[in-house]
C-alpha atoms as a PDB file:
ATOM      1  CA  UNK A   1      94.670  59.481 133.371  1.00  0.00           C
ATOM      2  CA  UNK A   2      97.958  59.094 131.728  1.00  0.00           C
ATOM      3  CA  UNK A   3      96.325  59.563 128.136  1.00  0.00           C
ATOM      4  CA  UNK A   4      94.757  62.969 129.238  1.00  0.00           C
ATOM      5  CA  UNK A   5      98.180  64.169 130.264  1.00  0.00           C
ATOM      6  CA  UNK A   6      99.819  63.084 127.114  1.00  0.00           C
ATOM      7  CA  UNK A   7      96.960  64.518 125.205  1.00  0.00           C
ATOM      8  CA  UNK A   8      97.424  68.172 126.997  1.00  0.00           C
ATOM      9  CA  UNK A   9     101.551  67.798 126.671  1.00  0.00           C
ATOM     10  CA  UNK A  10     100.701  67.454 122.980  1.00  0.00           C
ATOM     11  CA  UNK A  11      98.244  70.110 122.476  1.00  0.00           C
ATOM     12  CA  UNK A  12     100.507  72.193 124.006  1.00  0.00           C
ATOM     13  CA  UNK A  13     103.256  71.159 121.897  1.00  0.00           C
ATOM     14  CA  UNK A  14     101.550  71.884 118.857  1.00  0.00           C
ATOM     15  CA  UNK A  15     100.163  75.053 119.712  1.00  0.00           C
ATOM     16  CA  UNK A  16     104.288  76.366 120.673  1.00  0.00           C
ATOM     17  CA  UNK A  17     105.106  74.862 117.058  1.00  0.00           C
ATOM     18  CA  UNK A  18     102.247  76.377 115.136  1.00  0.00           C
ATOM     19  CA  UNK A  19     103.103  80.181 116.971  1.00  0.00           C
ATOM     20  CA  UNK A  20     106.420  79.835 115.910  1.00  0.00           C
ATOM     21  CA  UNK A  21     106.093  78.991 112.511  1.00  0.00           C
ATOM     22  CA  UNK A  22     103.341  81.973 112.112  1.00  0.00           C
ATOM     23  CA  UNK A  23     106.101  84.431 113.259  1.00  0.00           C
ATOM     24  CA  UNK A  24     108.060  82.612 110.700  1.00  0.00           C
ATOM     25  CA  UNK A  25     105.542  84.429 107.784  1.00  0.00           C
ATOM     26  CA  UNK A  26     103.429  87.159 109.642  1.00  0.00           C
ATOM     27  CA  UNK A  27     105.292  89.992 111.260  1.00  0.00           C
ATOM     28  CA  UNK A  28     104.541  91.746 114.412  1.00  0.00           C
ATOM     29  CA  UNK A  29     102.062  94.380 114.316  1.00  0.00           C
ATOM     30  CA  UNK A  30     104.120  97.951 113.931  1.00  0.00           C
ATOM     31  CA  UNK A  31     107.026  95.936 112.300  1.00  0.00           C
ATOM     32  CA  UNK A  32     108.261  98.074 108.991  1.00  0.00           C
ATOM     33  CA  UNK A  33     107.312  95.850 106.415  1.00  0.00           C
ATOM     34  CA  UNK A  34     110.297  93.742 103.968  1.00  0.00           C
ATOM     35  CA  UNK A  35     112.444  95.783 101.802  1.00  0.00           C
ATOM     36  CA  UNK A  36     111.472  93.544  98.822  1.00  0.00           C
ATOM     37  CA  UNK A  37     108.047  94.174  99.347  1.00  0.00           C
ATOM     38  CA  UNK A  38     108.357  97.723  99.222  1.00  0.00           C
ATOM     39  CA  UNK A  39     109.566  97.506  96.456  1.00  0.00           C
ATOM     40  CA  UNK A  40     106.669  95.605  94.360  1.00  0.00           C
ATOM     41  CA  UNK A  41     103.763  97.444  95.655  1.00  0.00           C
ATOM     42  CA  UNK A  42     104.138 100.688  97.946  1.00  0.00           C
ATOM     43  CA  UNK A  43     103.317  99.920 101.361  1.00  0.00           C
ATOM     44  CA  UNK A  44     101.850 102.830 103.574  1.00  0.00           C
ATOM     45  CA  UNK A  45     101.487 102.494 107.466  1.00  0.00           C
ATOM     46  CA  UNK A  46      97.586 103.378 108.850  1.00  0.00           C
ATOM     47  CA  UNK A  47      98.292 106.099 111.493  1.00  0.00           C
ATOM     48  CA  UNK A  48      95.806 104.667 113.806  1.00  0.00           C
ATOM     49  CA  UNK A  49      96.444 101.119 114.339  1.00  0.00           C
ATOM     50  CA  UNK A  50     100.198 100.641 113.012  1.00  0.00           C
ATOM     51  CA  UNK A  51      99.658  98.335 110.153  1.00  0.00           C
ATOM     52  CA  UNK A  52     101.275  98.221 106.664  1.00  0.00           C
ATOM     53  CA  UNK A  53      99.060  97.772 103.912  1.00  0.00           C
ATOM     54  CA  UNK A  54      99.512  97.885  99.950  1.00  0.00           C
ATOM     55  CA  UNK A  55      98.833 102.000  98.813  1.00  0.00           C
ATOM     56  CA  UNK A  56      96.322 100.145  96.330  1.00  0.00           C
ATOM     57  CA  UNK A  57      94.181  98.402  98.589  1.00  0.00           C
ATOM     58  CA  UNK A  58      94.584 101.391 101.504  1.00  0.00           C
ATOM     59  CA  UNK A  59      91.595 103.998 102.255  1.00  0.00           C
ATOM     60  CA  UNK A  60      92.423 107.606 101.810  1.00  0.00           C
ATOM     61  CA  UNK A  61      91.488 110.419 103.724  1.00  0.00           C
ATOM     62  CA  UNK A  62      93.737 114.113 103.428  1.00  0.00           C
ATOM     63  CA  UNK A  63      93.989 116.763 106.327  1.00  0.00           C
ATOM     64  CA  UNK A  64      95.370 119.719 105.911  1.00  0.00           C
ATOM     65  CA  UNK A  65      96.734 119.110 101.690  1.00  0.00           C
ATOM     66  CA  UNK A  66      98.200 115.712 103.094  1.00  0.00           C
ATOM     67  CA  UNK A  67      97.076 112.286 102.010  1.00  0.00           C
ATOM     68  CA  UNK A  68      96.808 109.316 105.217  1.00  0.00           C
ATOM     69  CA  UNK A  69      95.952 105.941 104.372  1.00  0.00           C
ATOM     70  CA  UNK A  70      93.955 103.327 106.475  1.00  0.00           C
ATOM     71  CA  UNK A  71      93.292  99.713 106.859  1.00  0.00           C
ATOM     72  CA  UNK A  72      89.866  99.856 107.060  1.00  0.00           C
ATOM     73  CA  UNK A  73      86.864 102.052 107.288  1.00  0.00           C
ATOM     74  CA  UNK A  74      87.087 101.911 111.610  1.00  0.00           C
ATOM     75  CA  UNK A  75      90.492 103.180 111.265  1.00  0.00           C
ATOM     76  CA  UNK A  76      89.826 106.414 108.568  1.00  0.00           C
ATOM     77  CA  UNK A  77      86.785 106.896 111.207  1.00  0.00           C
ATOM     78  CA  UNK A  78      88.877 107.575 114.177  1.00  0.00           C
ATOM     79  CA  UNK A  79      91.477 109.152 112.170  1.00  0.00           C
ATOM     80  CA  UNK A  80      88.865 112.005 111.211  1.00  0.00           C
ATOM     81  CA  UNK A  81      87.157 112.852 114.084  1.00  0.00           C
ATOM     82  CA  UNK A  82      90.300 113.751 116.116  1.00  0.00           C
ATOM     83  CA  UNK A  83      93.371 113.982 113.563  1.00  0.00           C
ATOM     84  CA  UNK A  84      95.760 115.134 116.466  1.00  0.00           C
ATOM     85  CA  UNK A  85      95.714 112.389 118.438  1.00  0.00           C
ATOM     86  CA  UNK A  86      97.913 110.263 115.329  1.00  0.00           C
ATOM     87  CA  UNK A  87      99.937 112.421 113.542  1.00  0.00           C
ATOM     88  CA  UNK A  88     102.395 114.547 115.434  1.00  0.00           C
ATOM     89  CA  UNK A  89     102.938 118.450 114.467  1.00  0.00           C
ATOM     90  CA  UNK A  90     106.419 117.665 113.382  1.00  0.00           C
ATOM     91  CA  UNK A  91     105.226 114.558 110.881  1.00  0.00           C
ATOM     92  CA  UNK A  92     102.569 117.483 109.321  1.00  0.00           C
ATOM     93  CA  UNK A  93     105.503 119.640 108.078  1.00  0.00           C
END
């Protein structure tokens, strides 16, 4: 009985350690991305989902003479088929 306790207490240990030290190296989702990476390789935010991703490995997709880029296929997707709903009239200036 005792050893199933302890065995829980640790798991649970390990799992508190293991989210910390991810935070450590992966930000949180909508987080502008590290001034020195900006820097090496031009990061562009998807305006669907929020994420930062390298220009080079980004999708592309222009509306109305401007480029967007996405994380993934899903993402340019959504983006198309209703445009409004992510980019604000003000950003399209």
């Amino acid at each position: 009985m005792y050893r199933l306790i302890f065995l829980i207490l640790l798991g649970y240990l390990g799992y508190k350690l293991a989210r910390k030290i991810s935070r450590l190296f992966i930000p949180p989702a909508g987080s502008p991305p590290p001034r020195d990476e900006v820097q090496g390789d031009a990061l562009v935010q998807d305006p669907v989902c929020k994420t930062f991703i390298p220009r080079r490995e980004a999708l592309k997709a222009s509306q109305n003479g401007k480029d967007y880029y996405f994380c993934s296929e899903g993402c340019r997707k959504r983006f198309l088929q209703a445009p409004h709903q992510f980019v604000s009239e003000r950003s399209s200036e």
